[in-house]
N, C-alpha and C. Protein backbone atom coordinates (compact mmCIF):
# COMPACT_ATOMS: atom_id res chain seq x y z
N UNK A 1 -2.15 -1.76 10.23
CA UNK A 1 -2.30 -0.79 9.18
C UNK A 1 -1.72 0.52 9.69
N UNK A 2 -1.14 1.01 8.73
CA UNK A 2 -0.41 2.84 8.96
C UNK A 2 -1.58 3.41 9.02
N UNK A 3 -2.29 3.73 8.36
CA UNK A 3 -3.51 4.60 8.13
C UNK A 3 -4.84 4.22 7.45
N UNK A 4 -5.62 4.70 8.32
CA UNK A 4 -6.91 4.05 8.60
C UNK A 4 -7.66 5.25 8.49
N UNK A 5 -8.03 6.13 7.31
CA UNK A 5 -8.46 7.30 7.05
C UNK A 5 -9.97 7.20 6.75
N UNK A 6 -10.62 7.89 7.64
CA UNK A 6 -12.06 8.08 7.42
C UNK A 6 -12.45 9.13 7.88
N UNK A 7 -13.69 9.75 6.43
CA UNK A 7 -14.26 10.78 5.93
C UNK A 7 -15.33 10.93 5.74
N UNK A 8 -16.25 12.06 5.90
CA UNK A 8 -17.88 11.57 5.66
C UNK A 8 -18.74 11.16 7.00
N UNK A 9 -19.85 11.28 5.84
CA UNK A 9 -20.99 10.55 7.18
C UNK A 9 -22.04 9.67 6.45
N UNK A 10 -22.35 9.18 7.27
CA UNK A 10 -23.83 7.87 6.85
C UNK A 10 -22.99 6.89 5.40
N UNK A 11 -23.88 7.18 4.92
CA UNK A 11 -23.21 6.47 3.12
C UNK A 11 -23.20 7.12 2.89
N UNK A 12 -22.24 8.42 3.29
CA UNK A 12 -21.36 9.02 2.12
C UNK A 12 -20.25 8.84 2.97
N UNK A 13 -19.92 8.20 4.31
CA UNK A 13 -18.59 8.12 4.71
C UNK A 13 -17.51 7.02 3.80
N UNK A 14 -16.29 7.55 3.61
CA UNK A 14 -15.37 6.80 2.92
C UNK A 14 -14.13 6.29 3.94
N UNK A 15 -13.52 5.20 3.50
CA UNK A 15 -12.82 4.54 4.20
C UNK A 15 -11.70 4.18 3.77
N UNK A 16 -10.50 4.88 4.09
CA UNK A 16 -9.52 4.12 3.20
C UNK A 16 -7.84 3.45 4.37
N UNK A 17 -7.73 2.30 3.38
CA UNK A 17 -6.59 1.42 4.22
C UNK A 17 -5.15 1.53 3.92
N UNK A 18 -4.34 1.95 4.55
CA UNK A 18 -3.08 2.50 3.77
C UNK A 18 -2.34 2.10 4.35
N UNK A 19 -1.03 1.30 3.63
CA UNK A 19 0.32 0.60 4.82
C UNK A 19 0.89 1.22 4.04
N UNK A 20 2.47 1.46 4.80
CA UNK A 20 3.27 2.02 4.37
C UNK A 20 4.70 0.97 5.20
N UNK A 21 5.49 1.02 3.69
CA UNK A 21 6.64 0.20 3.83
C UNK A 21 7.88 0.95 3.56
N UNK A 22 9.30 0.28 3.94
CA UNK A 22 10.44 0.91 3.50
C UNK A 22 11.48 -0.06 2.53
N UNK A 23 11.63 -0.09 1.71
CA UNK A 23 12.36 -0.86 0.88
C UNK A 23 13.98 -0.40 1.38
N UNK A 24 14.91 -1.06 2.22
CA UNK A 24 16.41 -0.39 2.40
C UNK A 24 17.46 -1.44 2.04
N UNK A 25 18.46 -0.83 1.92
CA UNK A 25 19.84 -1.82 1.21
C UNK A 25 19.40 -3.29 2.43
N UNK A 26 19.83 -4.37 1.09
CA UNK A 26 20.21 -5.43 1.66
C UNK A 26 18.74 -6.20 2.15
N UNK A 27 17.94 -5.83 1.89
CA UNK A 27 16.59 -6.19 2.02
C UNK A 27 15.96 -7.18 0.75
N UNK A 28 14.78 -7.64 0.39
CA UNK A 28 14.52 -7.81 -0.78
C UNK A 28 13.17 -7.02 -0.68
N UNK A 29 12.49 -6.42 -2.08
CA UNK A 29 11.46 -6.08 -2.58
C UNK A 29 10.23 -6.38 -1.22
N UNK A 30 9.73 -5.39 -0.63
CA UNK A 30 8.47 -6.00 0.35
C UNK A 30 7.37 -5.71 -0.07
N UNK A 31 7.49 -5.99 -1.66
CA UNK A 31 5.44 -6.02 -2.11
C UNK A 31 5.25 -6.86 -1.48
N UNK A 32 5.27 -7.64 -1.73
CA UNK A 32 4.77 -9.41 -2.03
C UNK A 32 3.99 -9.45 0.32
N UNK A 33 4.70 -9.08 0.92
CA UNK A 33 4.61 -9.19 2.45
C UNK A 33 3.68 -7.82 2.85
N UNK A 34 3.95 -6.71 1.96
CA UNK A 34 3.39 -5.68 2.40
C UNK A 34 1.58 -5.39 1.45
N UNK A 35 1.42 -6.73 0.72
CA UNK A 35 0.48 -6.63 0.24
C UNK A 35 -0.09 -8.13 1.22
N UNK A 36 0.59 -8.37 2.00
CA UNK A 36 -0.33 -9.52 2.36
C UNK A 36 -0.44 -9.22 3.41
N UNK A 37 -0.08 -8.43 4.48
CA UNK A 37 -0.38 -7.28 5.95
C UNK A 37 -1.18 -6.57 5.31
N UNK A 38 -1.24 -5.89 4.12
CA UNK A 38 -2.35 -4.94 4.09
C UNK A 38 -4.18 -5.69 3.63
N UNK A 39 -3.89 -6.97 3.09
CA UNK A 39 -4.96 -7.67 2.65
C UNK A 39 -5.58 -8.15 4.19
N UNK A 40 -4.89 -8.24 5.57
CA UNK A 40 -5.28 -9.00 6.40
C UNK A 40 -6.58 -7.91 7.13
N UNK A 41 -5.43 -6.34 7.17
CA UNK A 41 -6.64 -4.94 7.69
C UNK A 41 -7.15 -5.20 6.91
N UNK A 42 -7.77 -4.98 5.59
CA UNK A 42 -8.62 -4.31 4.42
C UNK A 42 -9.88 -5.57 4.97
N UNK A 43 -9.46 -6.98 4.97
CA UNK A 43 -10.63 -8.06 5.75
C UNK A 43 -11.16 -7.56 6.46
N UNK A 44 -10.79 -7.42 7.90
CA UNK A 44 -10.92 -6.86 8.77
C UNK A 44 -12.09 -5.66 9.07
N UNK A 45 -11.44 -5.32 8.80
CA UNK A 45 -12.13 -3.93 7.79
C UNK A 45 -13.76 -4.28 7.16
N UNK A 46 -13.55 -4.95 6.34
CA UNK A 46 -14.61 -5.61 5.11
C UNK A 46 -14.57 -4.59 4.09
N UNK A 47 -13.36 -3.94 4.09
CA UNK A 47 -13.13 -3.20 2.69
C UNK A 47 -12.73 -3.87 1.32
N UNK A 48 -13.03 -3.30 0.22
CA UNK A 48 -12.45 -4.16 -1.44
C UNK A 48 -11.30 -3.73 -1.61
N UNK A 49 -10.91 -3.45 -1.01
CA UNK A 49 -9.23 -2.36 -1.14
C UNK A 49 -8.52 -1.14 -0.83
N UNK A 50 -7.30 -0.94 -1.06
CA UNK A 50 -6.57 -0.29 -0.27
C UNK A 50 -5.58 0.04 -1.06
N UNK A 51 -4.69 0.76 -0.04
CA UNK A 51 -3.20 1.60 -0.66
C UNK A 51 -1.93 1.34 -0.02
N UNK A 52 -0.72 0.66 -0.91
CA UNK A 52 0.25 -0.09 -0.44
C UNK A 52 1.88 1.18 -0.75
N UNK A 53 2.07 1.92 0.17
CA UNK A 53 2.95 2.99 -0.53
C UNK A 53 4.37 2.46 0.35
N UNK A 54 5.87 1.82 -0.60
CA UNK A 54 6.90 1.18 -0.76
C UNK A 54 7.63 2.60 -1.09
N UNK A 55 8.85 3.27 0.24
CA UNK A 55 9.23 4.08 0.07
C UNK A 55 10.66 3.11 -0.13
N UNK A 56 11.60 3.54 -1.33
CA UNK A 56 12.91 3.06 -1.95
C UNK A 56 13.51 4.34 -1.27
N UNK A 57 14.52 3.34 -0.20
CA UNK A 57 15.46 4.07 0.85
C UNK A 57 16.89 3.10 0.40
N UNK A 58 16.96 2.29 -1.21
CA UNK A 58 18.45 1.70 -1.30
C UNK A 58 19.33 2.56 -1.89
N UNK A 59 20.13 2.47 -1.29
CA UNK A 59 21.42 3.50 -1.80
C UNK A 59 21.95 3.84 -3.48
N UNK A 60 21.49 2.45 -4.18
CA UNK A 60 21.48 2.78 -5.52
C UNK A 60 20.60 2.94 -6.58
N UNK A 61 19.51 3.15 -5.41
CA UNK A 61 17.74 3.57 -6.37
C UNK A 61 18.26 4.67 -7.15
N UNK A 62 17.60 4.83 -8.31
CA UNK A 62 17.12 5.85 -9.19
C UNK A 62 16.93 6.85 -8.84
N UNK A 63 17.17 7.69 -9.15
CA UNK A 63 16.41 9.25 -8.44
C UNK A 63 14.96 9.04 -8.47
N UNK A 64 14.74 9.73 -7.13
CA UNK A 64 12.90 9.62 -7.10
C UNK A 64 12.01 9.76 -8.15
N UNK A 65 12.84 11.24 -8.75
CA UNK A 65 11.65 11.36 -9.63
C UNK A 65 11.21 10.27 -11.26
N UNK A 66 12.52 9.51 -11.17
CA UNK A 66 12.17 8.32 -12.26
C UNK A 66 12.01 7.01 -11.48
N UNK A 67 11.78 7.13 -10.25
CA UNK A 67 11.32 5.87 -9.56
C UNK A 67 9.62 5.52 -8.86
N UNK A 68 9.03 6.64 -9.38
CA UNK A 68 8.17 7.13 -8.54
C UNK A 68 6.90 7.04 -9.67
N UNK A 69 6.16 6.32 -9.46
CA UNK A 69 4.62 5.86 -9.92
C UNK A 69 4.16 5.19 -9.04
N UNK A 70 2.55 4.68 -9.59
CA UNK A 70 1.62 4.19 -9.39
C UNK A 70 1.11 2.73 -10.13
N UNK A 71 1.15 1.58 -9.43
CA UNK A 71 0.07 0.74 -10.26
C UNK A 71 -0.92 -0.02 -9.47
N UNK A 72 -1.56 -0.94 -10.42
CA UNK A 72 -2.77 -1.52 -9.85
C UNK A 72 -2.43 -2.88 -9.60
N UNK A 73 -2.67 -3.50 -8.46
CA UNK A 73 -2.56 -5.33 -8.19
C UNK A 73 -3.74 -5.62 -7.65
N UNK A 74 -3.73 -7.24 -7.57
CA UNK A 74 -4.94 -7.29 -6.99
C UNK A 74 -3.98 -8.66 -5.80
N UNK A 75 -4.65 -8.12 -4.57
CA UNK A 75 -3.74 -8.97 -3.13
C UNK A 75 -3.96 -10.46 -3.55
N UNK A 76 -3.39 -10.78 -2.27
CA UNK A 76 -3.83 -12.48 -2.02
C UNK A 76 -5.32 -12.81 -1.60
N UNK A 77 -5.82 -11.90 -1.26
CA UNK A 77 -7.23 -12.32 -1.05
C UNK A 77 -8.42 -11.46 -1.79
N UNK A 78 -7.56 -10.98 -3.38
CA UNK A 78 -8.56 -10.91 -4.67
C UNK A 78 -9.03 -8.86 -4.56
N UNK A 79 -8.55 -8.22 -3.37
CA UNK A 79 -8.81 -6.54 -3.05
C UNK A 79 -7.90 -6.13 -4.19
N UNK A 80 -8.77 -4.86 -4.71
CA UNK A 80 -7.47 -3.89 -5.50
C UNK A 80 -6.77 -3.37 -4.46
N UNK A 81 -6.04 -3.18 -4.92
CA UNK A 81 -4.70 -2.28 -4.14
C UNK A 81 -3.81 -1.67 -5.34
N UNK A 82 -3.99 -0.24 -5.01
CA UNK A 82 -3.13 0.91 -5.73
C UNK A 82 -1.79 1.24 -4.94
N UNK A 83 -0.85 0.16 -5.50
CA UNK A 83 0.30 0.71 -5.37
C UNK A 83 1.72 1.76 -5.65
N UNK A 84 1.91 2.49 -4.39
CA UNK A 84 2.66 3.93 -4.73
C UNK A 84 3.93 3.34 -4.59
N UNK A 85 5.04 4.02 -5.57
CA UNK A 85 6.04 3.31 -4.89
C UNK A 85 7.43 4.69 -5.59
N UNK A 86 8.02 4.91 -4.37
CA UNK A 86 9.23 6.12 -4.67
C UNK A 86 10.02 6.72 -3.77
């Protein structure tokens, strides 16, 4: 995992699981791999989910700012995961 952010104390500490990927020419799409490395920490962990952020480094991406949202999946082993991607 990239980042392993924790905040708080007792039960009110929060925990969050964050990979971070690079999408570059000549590659294919790395949801699909970068949601199944991040499902293996978030176990690990014993967290329900996490954050999968896919930075588009291909030479004929979109400009950021129309490439650049947010959605919701759910991994291979059933965690939300809010994916960033831009």
């Amino acid at each position: 995992m990239d980042l392993c952010l924790r905040y708080g104390h007792g039960d009110d500490e929060v925990v969050l699981g964050i990979e971070l990927t690079v999408w570059r020419d000549g590659e294919k799409d790395p949801l699909k791999e970068g949601l199944e490395q991040l499902d293996g920490y978030l176990c690990g962990l014993g967290l329900p989910g996490g954050w999968l952020v896919v930075f588009d480094r291909r030479g004929g991406a979109a400009p950021v700012s129309e490439r650049t949202g947010a959605t919701e999946v759910t991994s291979p082993g059933g965690r939300a995961i809010t994916v960033i991607r831009g």
